[in-house]
PDB file of N, CA and C in Angstrom:
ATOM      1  N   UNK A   1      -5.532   0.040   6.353  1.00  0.00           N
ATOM      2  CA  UNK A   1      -4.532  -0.002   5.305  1.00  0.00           C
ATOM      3  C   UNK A   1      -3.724  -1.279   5.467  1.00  0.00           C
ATOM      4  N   UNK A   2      -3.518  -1.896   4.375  1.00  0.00           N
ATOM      5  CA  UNK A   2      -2.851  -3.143   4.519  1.00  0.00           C
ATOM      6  C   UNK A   2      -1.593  -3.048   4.363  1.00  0.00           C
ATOM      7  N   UNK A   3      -0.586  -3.448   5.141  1.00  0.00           N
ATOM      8  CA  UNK A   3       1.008  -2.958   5.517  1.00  0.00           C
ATOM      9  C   UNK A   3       1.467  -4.427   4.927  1.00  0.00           C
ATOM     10  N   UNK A   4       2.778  -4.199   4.094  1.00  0.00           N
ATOM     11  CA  UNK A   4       3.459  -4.967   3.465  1.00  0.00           C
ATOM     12  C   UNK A   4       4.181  -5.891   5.238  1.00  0.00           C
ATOM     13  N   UNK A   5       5.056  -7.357   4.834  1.00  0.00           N
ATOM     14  CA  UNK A   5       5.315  -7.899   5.759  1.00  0.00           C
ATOM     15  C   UNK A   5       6.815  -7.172   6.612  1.00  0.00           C
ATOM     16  N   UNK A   6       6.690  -7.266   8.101  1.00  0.00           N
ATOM     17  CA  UNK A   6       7.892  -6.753   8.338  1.00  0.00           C
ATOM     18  C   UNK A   6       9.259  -7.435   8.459  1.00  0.00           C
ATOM     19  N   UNK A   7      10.433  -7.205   7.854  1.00  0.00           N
ATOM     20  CA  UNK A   7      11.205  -8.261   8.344  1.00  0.00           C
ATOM     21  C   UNK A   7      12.498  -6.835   8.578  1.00  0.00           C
ATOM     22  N   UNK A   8      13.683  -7.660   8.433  1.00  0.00           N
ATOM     23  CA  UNK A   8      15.116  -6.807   9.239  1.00  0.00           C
ATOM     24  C   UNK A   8      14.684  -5.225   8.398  1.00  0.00           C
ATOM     25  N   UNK A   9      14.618  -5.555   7.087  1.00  0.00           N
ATOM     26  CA  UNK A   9      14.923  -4.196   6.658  1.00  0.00           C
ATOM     27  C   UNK A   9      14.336  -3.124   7.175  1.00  0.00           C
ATOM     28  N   UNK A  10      12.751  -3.539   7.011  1.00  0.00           N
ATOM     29  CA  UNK A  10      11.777  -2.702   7.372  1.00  0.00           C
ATOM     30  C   UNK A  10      11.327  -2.101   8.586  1.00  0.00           C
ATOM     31  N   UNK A  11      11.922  -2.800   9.298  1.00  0.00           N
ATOM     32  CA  UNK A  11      11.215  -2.717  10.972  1.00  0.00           C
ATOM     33  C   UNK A  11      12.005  -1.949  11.315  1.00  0.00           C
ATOM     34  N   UNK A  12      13.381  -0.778  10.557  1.00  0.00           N
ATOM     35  CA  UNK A  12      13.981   0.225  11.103  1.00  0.00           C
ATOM     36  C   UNK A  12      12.837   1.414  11.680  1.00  0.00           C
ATOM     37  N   UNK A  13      13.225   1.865  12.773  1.00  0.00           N
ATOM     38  CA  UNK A  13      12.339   2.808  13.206  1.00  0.00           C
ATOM     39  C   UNK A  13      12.671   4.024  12.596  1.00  0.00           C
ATOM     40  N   UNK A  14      14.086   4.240  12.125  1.00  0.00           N
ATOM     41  CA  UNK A  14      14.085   5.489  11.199  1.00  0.00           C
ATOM     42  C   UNK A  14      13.210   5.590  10.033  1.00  0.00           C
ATOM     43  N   UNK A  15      13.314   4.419   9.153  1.00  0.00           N
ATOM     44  CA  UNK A  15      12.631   4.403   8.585  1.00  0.00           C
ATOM     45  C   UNK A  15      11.300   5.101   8.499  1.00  0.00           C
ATOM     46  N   UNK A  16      11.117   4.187   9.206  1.00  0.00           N
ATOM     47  CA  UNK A  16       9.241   4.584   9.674  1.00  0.00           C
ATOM     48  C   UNK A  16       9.361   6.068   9.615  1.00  0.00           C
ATOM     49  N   UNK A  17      10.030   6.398  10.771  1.00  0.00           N
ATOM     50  CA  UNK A  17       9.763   7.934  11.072  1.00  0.00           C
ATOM     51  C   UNK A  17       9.794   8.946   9.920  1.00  0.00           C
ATOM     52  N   UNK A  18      11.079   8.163   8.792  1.00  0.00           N
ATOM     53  CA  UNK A  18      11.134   9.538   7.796  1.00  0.00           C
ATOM     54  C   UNK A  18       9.768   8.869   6.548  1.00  0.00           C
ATOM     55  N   UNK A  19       9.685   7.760   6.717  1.00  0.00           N
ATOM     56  CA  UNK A  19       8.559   7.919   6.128  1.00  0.00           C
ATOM     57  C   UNK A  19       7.049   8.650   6.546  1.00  0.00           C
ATOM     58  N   UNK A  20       7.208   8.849   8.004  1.00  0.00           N
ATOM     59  CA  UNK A  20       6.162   9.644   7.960  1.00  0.00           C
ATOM     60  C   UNK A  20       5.818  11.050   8.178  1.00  0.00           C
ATOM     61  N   UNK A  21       7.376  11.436   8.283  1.00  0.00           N
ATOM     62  CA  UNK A  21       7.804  13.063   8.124  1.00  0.00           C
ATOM     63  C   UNK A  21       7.086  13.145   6.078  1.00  0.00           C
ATOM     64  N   UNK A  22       7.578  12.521   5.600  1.00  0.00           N
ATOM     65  CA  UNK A  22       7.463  12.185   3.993  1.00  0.00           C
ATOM     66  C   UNK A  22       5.920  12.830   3.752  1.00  0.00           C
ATOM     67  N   UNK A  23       4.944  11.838   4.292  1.00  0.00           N
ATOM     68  CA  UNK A  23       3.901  12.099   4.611  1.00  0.00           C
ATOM     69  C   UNK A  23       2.747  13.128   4.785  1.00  0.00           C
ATOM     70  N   UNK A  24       3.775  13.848   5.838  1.00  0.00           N
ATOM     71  CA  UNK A  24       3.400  15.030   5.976  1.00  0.00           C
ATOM     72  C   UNK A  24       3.356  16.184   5.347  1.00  0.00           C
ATOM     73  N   UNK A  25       4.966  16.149   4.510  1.00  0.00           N
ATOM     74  CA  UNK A  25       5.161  16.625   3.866  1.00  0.00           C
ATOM     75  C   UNK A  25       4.682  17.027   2.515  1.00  0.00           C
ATOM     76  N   UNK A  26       3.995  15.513   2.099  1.00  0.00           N
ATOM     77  CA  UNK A  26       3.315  15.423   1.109  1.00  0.00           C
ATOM     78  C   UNK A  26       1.748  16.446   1.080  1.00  0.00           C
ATOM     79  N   UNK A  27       1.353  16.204   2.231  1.00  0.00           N
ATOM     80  CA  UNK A  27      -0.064  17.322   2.632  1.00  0.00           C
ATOM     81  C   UNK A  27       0.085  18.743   2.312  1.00  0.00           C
ATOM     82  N   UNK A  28       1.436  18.921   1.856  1.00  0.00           N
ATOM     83  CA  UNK A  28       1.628  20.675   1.783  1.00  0.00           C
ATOM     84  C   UNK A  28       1.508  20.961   0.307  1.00  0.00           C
ATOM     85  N   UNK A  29       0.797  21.835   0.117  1.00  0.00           N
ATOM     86  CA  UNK A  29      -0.229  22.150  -1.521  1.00  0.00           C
ATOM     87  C   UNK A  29       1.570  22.840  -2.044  1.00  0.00           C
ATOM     88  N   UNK A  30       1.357  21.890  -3.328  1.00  0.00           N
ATOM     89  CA  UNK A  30       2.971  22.316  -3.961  1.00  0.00           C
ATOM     90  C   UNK A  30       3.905  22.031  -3.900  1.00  0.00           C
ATOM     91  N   UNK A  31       4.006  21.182  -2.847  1.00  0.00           N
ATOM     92  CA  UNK A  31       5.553  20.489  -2.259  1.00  0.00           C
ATOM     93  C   UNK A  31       5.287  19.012  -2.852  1.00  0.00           C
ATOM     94  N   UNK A  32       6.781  18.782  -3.411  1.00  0.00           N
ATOM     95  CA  UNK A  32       6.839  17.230  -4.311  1.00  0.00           C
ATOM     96  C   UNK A  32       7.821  16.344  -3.435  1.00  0.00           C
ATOM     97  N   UNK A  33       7.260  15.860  -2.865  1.00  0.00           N
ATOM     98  CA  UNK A  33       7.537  14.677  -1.919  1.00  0.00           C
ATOM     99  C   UNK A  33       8.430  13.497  -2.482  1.00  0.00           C
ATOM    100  N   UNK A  34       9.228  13.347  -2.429  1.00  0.00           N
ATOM    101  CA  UNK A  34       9.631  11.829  -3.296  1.00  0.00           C
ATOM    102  C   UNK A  34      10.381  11.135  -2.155  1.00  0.00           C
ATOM    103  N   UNK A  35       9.765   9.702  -2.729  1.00  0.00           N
ATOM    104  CA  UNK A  35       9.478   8.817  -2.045  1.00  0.00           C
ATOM    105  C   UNK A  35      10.454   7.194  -2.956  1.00  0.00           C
ATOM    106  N   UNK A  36      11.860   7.165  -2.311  1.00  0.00           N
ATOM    107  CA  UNK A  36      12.744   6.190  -2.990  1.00  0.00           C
ATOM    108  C   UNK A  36      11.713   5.036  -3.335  1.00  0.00           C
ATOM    109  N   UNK A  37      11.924   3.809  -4.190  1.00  0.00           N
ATOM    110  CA  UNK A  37      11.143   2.937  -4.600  1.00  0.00           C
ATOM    111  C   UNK A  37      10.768   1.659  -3.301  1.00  0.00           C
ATOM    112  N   UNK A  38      11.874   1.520  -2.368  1.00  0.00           N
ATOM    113  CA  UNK A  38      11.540   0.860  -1.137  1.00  0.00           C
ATOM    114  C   UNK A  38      10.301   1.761   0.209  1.00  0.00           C
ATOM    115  N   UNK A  39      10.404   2.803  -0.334  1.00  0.00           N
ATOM    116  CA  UNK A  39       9.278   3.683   0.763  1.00  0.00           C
ATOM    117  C   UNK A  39       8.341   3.534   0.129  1.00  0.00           C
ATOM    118  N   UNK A  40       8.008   3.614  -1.240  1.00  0.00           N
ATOM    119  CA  UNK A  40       6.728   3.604  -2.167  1.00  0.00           C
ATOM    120  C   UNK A  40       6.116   2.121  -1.776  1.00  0.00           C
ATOM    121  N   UNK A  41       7.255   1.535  -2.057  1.00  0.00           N
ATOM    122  CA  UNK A  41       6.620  -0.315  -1.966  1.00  0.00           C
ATOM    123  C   UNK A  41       6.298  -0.904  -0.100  1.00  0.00           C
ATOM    124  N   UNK A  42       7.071  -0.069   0.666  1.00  0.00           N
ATOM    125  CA  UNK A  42       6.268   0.179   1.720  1.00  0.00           C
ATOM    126  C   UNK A  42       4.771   0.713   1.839  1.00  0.00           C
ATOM    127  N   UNK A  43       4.522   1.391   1.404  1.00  0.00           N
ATOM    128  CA  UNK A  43       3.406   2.096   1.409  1.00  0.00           C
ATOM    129  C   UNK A  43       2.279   1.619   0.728  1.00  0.00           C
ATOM    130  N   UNK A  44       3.158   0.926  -0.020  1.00  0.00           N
ATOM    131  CA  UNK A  44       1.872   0.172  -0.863  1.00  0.00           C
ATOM    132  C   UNK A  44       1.284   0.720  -2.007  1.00  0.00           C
ATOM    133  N   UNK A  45       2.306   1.675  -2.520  1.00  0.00           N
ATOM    134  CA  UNK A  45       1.876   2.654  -3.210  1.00  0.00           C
ATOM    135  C   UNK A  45       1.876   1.910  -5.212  1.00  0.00           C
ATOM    136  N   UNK A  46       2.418   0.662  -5.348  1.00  0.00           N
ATOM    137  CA  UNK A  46       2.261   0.227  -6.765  1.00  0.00           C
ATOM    138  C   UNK A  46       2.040  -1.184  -6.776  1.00  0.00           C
ATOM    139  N   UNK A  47       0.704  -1.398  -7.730  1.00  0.00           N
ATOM    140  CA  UNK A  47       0.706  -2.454  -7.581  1.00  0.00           C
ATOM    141  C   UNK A  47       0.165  -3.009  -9.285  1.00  0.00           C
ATOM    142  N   UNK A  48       1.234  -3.664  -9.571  1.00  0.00           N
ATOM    143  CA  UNK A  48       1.620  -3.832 -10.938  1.00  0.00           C
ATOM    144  C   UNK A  48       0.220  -4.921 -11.751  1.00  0.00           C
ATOM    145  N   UNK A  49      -0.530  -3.553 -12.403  1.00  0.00           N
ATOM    146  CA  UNK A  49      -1.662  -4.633 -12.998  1.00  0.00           C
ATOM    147  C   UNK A  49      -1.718  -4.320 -14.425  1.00  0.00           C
ATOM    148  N   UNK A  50      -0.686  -3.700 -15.122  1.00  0.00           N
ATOM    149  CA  UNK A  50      -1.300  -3.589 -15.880  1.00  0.00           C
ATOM    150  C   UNK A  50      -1.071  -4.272 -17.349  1.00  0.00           C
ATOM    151  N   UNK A  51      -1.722  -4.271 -18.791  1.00  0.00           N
ATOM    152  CA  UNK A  51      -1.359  -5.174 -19.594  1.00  0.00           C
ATOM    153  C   UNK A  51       0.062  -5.567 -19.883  1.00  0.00           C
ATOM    154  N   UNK A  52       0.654  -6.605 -20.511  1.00  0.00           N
ATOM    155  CA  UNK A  52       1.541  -6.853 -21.119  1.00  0.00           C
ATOM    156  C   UNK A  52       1.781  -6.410 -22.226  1.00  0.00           C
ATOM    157  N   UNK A  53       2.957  -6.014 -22.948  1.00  0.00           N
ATOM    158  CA  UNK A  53       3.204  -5.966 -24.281  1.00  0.00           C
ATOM    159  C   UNK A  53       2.352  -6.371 -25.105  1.00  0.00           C
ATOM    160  N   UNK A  54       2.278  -7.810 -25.282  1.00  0.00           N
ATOM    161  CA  UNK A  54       1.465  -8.437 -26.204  1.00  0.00           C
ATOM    162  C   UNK A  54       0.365  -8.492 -25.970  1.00  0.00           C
ATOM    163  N   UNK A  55      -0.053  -8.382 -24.733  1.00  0.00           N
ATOM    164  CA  UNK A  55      -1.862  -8.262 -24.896  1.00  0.00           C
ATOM    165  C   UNK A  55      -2.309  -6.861 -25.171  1.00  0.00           C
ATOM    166  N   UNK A  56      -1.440  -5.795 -24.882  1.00  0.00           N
ATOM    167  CA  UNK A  56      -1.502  -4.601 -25.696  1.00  0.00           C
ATOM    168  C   UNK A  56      -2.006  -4.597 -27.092  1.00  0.00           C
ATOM    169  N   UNK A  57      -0.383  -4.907 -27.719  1.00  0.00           N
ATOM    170  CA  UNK A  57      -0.840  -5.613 -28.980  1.00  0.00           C
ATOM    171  C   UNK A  57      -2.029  -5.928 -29.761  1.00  0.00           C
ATOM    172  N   UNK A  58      -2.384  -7.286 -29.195  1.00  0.00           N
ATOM    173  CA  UNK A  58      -3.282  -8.156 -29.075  1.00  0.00           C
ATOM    174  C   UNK A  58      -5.035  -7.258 -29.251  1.00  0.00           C
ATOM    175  N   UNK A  59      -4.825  -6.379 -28.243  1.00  0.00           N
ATOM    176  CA  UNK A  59      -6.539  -6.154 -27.844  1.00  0.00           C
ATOM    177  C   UNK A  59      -6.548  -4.662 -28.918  1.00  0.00           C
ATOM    178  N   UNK A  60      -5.208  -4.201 -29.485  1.00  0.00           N
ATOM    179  CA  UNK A  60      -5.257  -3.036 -30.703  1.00  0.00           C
ATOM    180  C   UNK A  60      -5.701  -3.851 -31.527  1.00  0.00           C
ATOM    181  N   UNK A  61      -5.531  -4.895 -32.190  1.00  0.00           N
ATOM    182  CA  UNK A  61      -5.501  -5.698 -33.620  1.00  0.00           C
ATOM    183  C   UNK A  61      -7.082  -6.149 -33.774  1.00  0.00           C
ATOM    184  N   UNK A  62      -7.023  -6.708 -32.476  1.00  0.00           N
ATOM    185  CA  UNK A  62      -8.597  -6.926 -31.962  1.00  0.00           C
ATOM    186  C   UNK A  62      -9.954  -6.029 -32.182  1.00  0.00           C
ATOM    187  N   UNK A  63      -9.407  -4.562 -31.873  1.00  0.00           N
ATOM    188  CA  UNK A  63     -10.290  -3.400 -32.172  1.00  0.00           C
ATOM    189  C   UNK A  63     -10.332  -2.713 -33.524  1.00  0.00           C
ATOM    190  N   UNK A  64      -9.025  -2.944 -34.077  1.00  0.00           N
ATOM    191  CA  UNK A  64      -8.956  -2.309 -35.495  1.00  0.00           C
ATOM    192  C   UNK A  64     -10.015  -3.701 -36.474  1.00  0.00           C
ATOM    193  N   UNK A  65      -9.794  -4.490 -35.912  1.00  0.00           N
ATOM    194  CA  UNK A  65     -10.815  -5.837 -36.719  1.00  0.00           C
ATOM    195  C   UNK A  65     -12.042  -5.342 -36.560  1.00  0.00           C
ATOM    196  N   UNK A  66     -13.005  -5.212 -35.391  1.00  0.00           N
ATOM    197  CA  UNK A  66     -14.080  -4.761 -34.953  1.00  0.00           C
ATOM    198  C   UNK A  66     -14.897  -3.710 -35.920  1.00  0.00           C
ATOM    199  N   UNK A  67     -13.598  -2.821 -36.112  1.00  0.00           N
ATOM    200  CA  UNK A  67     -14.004  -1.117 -36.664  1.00  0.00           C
ATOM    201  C   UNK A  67     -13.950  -1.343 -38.262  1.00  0.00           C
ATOM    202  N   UNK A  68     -13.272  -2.512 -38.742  1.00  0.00           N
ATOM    203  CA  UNK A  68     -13.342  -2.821 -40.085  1.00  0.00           C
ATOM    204  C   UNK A  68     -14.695  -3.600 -40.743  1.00  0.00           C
ATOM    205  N   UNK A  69     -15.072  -4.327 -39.365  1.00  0.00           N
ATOM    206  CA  UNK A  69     -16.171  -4.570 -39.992  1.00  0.00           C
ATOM    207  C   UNK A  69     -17.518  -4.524 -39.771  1.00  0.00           C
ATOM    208  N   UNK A  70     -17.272  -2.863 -38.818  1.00  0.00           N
ATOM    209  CA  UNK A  70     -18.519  -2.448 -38.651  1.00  0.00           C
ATOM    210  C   UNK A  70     -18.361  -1.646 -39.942  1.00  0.00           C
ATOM    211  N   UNK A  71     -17.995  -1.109 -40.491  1.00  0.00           N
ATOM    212  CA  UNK A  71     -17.960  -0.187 -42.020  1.00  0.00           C
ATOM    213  C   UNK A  71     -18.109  -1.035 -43.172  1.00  0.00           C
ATOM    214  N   UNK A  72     -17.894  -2.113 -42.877  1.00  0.00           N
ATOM    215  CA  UNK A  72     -18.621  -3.536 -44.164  1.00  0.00           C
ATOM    216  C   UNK A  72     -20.273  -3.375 -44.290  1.00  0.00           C
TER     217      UNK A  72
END
């Protein structure tokens, strides 16, 4: 698993630890674990790929063109 870099913030050992009480916790069928946005981004848990607004946009306008002139 590839671990984000460590610097002051991160290298708390509490940290760590309740992140991996978290963890554990998470393994229990039914139990909702939450995980603040600095433990997530520890974890490695998001990693921002996905379209933009406008290429959203963009690749709808794109497909509604397609579908118009397959029915031509």
């Amino acid at each position: 698993m590839n671990r984000p870099p460590i610097d002051a913030e991160t290298d708390n050992p509490d940290i760590t630890e309740i992140i991996q009480e978290k963890l554990l916790d998470a393994e229990i069928p039914g139990f909702q674990a939450e995980f603040d946005p600095f433990e997530a981004e520890r974890l490695g848990a998001f990693k921002e790929d996905a379209l933009s607004e406008k290429d959203a946009l963009d690749s709808t306008i794109d497909h509604t063109a397609e579908v118009e002139d397959e029915r031509d």
